[in-house]
N, C-alpha and C. Protein backbone atom coordinates (compact mmCIF):
# COMPACT_ATOMS: atom_id res chain seq x y z
N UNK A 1 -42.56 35.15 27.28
CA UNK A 1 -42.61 35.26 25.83
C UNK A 1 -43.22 34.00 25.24
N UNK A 2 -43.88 34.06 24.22
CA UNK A 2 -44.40 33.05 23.41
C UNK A 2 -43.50 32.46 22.36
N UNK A 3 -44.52 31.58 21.68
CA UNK A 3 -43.39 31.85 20.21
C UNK A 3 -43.41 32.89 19.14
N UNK A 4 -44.79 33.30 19.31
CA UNK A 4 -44.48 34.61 18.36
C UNK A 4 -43.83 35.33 18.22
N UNK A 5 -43.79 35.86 19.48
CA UNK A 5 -42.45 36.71 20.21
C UNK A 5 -41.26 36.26 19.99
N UNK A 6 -40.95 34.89 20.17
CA UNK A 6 -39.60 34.28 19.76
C UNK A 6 -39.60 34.90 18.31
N UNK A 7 -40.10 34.35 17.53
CA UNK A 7 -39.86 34.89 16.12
C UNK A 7 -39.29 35.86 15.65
N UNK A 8 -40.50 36.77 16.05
CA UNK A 8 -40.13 38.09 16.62
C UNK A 8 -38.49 38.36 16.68
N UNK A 9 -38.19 37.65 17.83
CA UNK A 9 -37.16 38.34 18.45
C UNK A 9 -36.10 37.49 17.59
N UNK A 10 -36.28 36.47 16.80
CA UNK A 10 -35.32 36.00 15.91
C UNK A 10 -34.87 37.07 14.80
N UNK A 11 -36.25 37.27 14.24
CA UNK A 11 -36.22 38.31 13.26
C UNK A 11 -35.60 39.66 13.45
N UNK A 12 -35.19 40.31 14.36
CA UNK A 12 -34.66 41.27 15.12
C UNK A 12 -33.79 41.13 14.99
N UNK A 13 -32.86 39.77 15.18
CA UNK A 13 -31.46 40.01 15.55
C UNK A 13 -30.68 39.46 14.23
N UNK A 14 -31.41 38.98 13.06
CA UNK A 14 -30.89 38.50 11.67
C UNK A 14 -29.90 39.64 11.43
N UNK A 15 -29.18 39.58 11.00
CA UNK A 15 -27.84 40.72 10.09
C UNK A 15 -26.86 40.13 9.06
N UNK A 16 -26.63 41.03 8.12
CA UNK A 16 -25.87 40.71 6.64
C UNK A 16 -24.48 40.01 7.20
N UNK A 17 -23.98 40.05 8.07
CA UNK A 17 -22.88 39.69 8.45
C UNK A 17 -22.31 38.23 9.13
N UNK A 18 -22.73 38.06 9.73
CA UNK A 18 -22.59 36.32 10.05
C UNK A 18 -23.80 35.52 10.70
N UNK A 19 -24.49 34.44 10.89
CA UNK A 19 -25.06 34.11 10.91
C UNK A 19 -25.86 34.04 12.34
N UNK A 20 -26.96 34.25 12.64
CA UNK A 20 -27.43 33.99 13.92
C UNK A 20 -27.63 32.85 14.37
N UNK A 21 -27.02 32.39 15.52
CA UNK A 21 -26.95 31.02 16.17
C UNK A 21 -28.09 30.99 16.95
N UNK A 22 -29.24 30.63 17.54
CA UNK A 22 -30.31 30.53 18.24
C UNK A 22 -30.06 28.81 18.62
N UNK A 23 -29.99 28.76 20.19
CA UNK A 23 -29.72 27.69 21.29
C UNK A 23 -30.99 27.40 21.78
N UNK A 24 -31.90 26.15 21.61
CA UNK A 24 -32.70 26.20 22.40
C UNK A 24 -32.34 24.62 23.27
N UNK A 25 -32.76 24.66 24.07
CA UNK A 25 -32.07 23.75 25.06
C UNK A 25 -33.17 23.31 26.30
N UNK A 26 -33.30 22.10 26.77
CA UNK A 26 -34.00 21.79 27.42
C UNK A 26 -33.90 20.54 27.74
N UNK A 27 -34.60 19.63 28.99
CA UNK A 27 -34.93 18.36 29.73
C UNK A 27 -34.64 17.61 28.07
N UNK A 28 -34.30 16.44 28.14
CA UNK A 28 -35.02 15.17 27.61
C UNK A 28 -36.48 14.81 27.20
N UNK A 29 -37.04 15.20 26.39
CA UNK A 29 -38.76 15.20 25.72
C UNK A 29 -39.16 16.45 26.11
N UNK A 30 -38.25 17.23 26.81
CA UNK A 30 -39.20 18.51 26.88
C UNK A 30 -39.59 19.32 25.36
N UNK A 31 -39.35 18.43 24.18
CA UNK A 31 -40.09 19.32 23.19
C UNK A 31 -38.84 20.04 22.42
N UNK A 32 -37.59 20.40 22.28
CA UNK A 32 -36.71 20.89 21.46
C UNK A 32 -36.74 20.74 19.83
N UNK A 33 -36.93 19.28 19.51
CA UNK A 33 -36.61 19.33 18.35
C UNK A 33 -38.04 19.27 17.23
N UNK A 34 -39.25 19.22 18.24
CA UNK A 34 -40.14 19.58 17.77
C UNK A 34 -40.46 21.30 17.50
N UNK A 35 -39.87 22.12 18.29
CA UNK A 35 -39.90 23.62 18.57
C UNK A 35 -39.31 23.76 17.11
N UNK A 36 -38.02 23.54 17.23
CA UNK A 36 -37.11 23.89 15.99
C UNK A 36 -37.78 23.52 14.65
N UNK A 37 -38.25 22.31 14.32
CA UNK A 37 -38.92 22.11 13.24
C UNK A 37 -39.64 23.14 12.87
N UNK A 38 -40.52 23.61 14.29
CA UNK A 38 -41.78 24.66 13.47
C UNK A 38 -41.25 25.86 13.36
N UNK A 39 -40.15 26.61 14.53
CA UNK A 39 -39.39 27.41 14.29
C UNK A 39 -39.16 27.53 12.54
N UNK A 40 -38.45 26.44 12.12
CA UNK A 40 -37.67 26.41 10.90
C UNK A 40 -38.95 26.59 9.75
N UNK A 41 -39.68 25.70 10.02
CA UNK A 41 -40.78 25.82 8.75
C UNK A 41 -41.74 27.71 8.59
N UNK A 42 -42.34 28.11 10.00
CA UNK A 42 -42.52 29.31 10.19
C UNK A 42 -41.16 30.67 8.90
N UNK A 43 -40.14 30.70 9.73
CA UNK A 43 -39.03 31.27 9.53
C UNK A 43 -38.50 30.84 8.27
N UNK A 44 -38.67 29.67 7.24
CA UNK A 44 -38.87 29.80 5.60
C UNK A 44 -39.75 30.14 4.87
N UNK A 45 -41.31 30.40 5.69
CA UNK A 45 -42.36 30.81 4.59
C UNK A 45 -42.55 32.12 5.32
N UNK A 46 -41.31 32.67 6.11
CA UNK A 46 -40.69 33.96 5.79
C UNK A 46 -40.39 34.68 4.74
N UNK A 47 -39.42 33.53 4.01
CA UNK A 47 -38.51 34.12 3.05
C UNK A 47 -37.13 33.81 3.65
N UNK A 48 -36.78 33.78 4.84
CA UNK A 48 -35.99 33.70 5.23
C UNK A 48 -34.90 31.91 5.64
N UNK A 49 -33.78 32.08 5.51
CA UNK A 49 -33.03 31.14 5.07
C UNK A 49 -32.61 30.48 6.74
N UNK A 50 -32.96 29.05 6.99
CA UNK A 50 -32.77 28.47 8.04
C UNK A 50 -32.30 27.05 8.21
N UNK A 51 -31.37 26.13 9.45
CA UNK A 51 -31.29 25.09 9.30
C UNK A 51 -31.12 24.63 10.74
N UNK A 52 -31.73 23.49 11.22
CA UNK A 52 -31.57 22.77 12.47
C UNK A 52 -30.23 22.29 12.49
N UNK A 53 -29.42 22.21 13.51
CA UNK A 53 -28.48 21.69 13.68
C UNK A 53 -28.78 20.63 15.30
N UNK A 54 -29.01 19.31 15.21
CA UNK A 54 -29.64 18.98 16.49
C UNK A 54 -27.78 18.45 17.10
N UNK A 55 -27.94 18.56 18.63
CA UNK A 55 -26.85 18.06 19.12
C UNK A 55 -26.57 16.51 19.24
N UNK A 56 -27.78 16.07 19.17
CA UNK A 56 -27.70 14.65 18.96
C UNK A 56 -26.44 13.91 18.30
N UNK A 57 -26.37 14.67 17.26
CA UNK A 57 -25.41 14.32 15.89
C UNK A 57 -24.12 13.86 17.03
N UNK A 58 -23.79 14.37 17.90
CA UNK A 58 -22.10 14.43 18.53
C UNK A 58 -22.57 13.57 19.51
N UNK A 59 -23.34 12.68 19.67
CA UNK A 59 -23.40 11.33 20.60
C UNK A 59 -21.86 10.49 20.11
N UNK A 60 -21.49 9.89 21.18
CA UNK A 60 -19.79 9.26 20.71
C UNK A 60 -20.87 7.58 20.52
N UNK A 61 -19.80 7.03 19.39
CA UNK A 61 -20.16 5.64 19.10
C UNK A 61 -20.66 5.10 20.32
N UNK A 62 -21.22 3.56 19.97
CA UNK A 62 -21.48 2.61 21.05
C UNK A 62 -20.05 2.11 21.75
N UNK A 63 -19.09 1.60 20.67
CA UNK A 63 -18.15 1.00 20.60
C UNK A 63 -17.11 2.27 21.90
N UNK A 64 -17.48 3.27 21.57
CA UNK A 64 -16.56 4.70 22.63
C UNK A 64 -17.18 4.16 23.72
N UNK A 65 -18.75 4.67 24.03
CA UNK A 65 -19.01 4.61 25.01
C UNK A 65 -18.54 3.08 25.86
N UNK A 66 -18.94 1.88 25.43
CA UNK A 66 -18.67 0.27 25.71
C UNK A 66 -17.29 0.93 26.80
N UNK A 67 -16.18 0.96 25.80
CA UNK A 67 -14.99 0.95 26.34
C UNK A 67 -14.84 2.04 27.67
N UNK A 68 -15.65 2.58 27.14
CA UNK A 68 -15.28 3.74 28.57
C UNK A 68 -16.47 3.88 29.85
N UNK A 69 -17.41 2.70 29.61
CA UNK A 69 -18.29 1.59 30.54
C UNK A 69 -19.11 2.94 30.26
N UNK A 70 -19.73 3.73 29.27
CA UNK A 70 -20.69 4.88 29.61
C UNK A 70 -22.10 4.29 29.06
N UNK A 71 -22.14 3.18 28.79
CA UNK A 71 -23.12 2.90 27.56
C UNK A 71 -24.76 2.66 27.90
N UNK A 72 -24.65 2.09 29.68
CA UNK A 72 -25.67 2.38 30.08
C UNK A 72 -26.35 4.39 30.67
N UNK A 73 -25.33 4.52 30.47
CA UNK A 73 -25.54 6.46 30.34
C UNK A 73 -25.42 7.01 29.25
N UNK A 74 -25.94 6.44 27.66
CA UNK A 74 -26.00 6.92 26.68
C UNK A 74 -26.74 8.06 26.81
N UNK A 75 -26.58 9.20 26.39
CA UNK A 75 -27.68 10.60 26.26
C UNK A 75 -27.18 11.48 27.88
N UNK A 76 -26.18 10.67 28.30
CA UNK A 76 -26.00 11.63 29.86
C UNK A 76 -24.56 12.87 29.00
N UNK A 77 -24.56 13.54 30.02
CA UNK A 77 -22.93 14.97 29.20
C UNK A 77 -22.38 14.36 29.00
N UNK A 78 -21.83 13.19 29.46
CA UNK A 78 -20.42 12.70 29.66
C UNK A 78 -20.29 12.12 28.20
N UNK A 79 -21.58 11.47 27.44
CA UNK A 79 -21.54 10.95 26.22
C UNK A 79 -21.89 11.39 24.70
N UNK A 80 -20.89 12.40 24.98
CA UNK A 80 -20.92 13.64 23.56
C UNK A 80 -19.53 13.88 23.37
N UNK A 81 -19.01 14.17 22.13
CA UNK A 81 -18.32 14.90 21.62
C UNK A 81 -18.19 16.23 21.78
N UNK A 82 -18.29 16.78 22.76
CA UNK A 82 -18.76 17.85 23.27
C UNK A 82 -17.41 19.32 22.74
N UNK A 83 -16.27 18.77 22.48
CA UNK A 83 -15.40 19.50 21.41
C UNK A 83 -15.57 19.49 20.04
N UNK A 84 -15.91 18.61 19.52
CA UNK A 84 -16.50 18.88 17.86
C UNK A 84 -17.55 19.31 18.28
N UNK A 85 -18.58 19.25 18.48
CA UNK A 85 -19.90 19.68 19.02
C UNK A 85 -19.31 21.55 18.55
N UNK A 86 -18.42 21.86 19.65
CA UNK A 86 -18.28 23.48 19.57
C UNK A 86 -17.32 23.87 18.81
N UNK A 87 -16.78 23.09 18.12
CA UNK A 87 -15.68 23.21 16.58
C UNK A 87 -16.91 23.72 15.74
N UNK A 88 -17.96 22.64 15.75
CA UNK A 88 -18.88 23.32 14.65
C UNK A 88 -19.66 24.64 14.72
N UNK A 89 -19.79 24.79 16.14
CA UNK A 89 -20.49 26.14 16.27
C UNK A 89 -19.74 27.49 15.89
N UNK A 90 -18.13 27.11 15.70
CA UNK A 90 -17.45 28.48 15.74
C UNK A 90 -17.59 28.59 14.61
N UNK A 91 -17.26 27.54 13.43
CA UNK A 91 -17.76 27.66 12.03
C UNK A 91 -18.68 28.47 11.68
N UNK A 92 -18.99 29.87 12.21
CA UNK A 92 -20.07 30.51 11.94
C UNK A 92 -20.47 31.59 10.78
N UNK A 93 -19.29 31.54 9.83
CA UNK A 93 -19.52 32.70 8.78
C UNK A 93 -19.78 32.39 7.63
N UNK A 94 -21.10 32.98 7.38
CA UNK A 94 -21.63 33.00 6.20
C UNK A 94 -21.89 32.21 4.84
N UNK A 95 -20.57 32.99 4.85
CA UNK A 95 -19.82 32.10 3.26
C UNK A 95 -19.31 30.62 3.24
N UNK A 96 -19.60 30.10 4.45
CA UNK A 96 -19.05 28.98 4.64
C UNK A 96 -20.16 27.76 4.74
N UNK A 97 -19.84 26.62 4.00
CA UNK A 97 -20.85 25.62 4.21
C UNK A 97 -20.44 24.69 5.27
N UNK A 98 -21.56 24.27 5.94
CA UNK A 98 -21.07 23.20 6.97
C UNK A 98 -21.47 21.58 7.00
N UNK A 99 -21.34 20.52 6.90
CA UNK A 99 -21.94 19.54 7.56
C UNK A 99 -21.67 18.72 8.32
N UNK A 100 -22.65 18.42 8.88
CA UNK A 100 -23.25 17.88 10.38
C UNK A 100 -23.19 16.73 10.38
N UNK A 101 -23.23 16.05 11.71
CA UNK A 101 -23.80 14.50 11.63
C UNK A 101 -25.14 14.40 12.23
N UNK A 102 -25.78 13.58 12.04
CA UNK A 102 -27.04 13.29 12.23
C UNK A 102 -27.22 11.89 13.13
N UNK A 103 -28.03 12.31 14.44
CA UNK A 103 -28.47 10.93 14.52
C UNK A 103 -29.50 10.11 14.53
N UNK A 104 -29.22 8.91 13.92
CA UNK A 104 -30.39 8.04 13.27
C UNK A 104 -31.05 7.36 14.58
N UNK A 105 -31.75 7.40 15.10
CA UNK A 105 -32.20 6.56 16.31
C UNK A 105 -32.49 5.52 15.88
N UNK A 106 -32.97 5.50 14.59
CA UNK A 106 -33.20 4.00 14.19
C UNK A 106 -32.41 2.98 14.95
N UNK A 107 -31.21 3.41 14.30
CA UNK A 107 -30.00 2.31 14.41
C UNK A 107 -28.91 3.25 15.76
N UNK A 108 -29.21 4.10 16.20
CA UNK A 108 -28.22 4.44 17.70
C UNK A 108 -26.88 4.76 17.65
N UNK A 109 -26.97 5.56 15.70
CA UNK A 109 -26.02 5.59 15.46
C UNK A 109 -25.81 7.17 14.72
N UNK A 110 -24.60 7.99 14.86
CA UNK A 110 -24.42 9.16 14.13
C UNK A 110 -23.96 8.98 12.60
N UNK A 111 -24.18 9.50 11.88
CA UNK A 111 -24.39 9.07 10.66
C UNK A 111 -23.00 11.07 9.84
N UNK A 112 -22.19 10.37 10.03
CA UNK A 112 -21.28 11.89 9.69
C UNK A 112 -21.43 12.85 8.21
N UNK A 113 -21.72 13.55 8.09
CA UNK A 113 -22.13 14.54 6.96
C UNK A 113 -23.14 14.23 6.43
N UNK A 114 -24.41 14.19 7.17
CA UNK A 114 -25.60 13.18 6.89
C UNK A 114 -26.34 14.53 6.20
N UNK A 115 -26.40 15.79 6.67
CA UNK A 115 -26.75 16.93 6.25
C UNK A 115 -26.04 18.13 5.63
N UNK A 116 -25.85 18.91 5.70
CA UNK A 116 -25.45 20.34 5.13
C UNK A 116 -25.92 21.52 5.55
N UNK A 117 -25.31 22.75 6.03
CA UNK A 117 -25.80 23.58 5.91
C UNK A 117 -25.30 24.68 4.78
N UNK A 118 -25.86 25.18 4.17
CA UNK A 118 -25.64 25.62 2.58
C UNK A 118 -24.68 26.90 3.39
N UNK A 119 -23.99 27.75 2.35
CA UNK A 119 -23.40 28.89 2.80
C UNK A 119 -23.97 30.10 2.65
N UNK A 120 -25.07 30.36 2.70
CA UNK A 120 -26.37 31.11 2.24
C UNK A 120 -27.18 31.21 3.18
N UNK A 121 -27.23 30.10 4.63
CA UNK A 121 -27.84 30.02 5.55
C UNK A 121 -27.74 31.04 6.37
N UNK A 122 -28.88 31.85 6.72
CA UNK A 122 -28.51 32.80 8.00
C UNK A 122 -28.79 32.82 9.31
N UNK A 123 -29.58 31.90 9.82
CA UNK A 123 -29.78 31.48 11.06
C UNK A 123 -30.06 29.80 10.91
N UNK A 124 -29.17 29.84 12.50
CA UNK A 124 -29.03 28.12 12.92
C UNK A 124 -29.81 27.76 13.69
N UNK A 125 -30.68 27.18 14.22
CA UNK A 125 -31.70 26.68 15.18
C UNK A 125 -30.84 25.29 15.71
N UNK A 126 -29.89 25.83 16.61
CA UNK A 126 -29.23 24.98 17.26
C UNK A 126 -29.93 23.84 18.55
N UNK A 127 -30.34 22.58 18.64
CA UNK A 127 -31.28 22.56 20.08
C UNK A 127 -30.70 20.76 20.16
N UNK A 128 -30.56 21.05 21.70
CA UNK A 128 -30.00 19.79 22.38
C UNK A 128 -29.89 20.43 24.01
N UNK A 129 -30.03 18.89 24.64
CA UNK A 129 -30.22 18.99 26.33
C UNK A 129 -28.85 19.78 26.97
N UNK A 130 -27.89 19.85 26.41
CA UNK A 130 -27.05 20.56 27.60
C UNK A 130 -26.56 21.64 26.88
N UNK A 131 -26.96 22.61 25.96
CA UNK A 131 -26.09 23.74 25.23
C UNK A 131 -25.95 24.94 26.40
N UNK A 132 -26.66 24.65 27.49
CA UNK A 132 -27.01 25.74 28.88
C UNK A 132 -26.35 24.65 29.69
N UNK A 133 -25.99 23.77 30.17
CA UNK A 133 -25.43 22.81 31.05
C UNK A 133 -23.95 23.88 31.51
N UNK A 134 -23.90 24.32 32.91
CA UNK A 134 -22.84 24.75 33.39
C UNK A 134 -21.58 24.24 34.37
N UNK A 135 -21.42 22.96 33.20
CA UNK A 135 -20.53 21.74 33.43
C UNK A 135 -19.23 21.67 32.50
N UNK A 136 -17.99 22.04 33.13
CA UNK A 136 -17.26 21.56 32.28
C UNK A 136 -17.44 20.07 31.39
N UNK A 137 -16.97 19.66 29.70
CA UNK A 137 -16.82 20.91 29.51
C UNK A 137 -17.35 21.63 28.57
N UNK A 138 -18.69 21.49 28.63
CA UNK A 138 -20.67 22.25 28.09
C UNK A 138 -20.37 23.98 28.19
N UNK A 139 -19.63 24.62 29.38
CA UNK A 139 -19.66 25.49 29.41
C UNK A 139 -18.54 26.38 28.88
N UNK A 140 -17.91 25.70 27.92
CA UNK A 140 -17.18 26.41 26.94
C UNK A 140 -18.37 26.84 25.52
N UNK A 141 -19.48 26.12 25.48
CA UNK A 141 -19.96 26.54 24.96
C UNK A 141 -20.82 28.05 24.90
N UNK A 142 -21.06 28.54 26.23
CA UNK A 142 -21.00 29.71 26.41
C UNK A 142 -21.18 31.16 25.41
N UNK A 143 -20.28 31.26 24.73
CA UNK A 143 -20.27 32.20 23.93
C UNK A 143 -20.85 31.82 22.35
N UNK A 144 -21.13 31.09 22.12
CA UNK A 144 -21.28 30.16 20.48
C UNK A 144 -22.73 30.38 20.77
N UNK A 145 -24.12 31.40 21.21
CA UNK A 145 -25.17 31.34 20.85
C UNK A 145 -25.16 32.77 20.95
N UNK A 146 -25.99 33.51 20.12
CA UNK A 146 -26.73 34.72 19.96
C UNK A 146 -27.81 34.96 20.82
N UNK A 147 -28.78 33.88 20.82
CA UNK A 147 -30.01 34.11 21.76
C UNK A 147 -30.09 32.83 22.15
N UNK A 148 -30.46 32.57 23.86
CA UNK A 148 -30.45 31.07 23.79
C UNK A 148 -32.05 31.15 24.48
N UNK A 149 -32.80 29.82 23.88
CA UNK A 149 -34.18 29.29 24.46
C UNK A 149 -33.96 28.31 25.59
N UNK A 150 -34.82 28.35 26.24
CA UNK A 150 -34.86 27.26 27.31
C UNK A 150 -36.60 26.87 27.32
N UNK A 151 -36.67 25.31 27.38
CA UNK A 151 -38.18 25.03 27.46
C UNK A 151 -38.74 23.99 28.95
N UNK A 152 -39.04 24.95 29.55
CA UNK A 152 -39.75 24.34 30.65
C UNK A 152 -40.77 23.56 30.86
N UNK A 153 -40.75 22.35 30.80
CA UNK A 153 -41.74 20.93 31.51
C UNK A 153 -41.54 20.72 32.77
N UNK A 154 -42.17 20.27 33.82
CA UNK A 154 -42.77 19.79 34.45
C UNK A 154 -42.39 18.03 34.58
N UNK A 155 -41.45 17.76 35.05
CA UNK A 155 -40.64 16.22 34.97
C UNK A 155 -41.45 15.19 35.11
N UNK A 156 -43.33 15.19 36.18
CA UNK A 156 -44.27 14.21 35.72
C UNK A 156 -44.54 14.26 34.13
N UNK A 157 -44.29 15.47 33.57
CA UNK A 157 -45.01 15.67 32.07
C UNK A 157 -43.99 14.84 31.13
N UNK A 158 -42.47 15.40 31.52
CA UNK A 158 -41.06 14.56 31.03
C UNK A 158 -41.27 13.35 31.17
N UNK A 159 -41.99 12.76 32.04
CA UNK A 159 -41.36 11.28 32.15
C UNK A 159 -42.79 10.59 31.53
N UNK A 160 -43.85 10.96 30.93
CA UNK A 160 -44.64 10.51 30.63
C UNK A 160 -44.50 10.20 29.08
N UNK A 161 -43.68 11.84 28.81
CA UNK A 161 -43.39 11.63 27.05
C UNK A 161 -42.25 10.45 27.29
N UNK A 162 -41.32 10.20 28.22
CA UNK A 162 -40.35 9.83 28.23
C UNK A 162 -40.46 8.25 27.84
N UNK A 163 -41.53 8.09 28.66
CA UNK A 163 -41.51 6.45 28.38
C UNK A 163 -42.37 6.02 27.48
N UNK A 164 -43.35 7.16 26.63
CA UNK A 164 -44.16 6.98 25.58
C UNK A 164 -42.99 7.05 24.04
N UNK A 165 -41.60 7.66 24.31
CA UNK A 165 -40.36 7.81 23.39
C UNK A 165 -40.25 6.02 23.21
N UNK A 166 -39.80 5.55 24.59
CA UNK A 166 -39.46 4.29 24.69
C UNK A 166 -40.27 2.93 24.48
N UNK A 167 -41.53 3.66 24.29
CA UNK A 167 -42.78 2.18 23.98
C UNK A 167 -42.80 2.55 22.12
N UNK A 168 -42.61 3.60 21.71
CA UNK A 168 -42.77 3.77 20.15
C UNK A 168 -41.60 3.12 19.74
N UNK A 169 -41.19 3.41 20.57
CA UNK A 169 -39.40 2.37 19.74
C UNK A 169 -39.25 0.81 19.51
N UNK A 170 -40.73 0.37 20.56
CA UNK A 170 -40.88 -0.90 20.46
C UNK A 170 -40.34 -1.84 22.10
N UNK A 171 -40.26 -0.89 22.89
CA UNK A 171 -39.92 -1.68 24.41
C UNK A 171 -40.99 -2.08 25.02
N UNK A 172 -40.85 -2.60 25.79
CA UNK A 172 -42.26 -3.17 26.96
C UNK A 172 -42.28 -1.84 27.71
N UNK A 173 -43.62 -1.76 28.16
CA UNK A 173 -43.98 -0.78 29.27
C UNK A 173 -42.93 -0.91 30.23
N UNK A 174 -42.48 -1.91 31.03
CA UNK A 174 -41.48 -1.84 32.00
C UNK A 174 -40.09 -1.58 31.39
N UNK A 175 -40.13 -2.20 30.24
CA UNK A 175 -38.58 -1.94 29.84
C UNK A 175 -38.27 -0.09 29.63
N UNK A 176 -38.90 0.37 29.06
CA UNK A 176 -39.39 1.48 29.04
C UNK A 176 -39.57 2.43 30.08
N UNK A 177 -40.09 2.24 31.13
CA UNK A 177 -40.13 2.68 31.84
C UNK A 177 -38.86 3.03 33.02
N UNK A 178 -37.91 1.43 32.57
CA UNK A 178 -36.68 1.60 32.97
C UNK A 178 -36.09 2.54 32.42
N UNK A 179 -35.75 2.45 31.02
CA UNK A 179 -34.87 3.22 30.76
C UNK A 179 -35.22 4.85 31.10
N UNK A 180 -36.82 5.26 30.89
CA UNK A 180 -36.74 6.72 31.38
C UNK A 180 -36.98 6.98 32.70
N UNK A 181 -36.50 6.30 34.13
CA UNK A 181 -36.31 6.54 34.92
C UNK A 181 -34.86 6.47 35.54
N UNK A 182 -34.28 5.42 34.91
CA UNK A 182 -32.60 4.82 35.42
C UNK A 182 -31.81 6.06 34.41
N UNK A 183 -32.44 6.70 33.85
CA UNK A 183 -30.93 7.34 32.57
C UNK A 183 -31.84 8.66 32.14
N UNK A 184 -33.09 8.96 31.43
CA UNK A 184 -33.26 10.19 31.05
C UNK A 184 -33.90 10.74 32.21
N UNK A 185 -34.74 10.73 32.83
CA UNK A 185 -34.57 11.72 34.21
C UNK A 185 -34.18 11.71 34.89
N UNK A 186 -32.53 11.70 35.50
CA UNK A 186 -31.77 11.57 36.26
C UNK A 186 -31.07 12.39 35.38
N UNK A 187 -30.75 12.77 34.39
CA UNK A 187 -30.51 13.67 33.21
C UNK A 187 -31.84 14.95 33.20
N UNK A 188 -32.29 14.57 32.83
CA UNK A 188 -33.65 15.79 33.25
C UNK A 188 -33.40 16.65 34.38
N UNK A 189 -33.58 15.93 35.52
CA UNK A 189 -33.16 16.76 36.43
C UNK A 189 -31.65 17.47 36.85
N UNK A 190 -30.69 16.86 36.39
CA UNK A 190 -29.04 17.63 36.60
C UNK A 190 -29.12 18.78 35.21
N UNK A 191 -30.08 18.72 34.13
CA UNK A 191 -29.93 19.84 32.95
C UNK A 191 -30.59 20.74 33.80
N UNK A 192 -32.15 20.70 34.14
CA UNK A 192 -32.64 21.85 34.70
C UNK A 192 -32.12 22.58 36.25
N UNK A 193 -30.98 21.62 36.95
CA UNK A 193 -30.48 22.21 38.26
C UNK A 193 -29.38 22.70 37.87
N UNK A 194 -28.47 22.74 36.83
CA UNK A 194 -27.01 23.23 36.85
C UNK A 194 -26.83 23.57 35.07
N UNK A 195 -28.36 24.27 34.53
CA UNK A 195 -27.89 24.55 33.52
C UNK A 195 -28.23 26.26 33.50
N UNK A 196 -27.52 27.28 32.77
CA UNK A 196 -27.10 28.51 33.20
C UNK A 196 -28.56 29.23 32.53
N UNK A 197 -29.38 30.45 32.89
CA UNK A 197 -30.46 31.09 32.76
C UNK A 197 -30.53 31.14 31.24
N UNK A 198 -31.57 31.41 30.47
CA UNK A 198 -31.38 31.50 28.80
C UNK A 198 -32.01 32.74 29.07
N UNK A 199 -32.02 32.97 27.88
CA UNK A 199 -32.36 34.71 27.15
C UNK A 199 -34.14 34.42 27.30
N UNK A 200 -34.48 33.58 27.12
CA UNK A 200 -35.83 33.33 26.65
C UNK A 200 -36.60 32.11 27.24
N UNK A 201 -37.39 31.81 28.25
CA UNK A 201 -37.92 30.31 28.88
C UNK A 201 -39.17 30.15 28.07
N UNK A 202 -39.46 29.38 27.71
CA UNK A 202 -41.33 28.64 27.05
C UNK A 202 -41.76 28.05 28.05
């Protein structure tokens, strides 16, 4: 399937009744939160009513991770809120407004009710690396998507955006290069080996 087809198949499953959750999920730079953007912009000059919800937002403080020595595995499962994470997903009806936290990469920090989703919203463009991860405890999430995406790269292709993430941020080529070899593909590869089939691959 393409993205047209995604659309498509978004548009299909919209209904008056509670909101469609759409999971797209993938590697580290494999492209998620760029998908969702265009997803979202496409799917309002619909007509139709949409909002990103990135998982990012449920990264646990520095100060959590420090204490619980995770901090050089920032962005690994272990360093999420991974129960509020799916508190918010059950929040799913309608009439109900939600907000999110957001995270600022600027500063490496979640920023709590940084957004909103109005109560008018009818589909969520949910997208973060483990919403398919079949790891306690990721795989309670399970039931909290309608249709889930999965986006397939190629881990030379991952690790090229990976350390081009880490030179825009302002690191040295080597520093950079550390970090997306010691922490996001070593993550890359445990999402795409033990995360559960999606409805839909790109």
């Amino acid at each position: 399937m393409d993205e047209d087809g995604l659309l498509a198949a978004i548009a299909e499953r919209v209904n008056e009744r509670e909101r469609l959750i759409v999971g797209i999920a993938g590697a580290p730079g494999s492209g998620k939160s760029t998908l969702a953007e265009r997803l979202r912009q496409q799917i309002e000059a619909s007509g139709e009513s949409v909002a990103v919800v990135p998982m990012d937002g449920f990264h646990f403080d520095d100060r959590v991770l420090s204490a619980r020595g995770l901090l050089p595995r920032k962005g690994a499962p272990e360093t999420f809120d991974v129960a509020g994470f799916r508190h918010l997903l059950m929040r799913r009806a309608r009439e109900t407004e939600v907000a999110i936290p957001v995270f600022d990469r600027s500063i490496e920090i979640s920023r709590a009710g940084a957004a909103v989703v109005q109560a008018e919203t009818r589909i969520l463009l949910v997208e973060g690396n483990y919403l398919l991860l079949d790891e306690t405890p990721w795989n309670g999430l399970a039931g909290a998507f309608d249709m889930t995406v999965w986006l397939d790269v190629p881990v030379d292709e991952l690790e090229r955006r990976l350390v081009q993430r880490w030179l825009d941020h302002g690191f040295s080529t080597d520093a950079a290069r550390e970090k997306a070899l010691s922490n996001d593909i070593p993550n890359a590869r445990r999402t795409a080996a033990r995360s559960r089939a999606a409805d839909v691959t790109l």
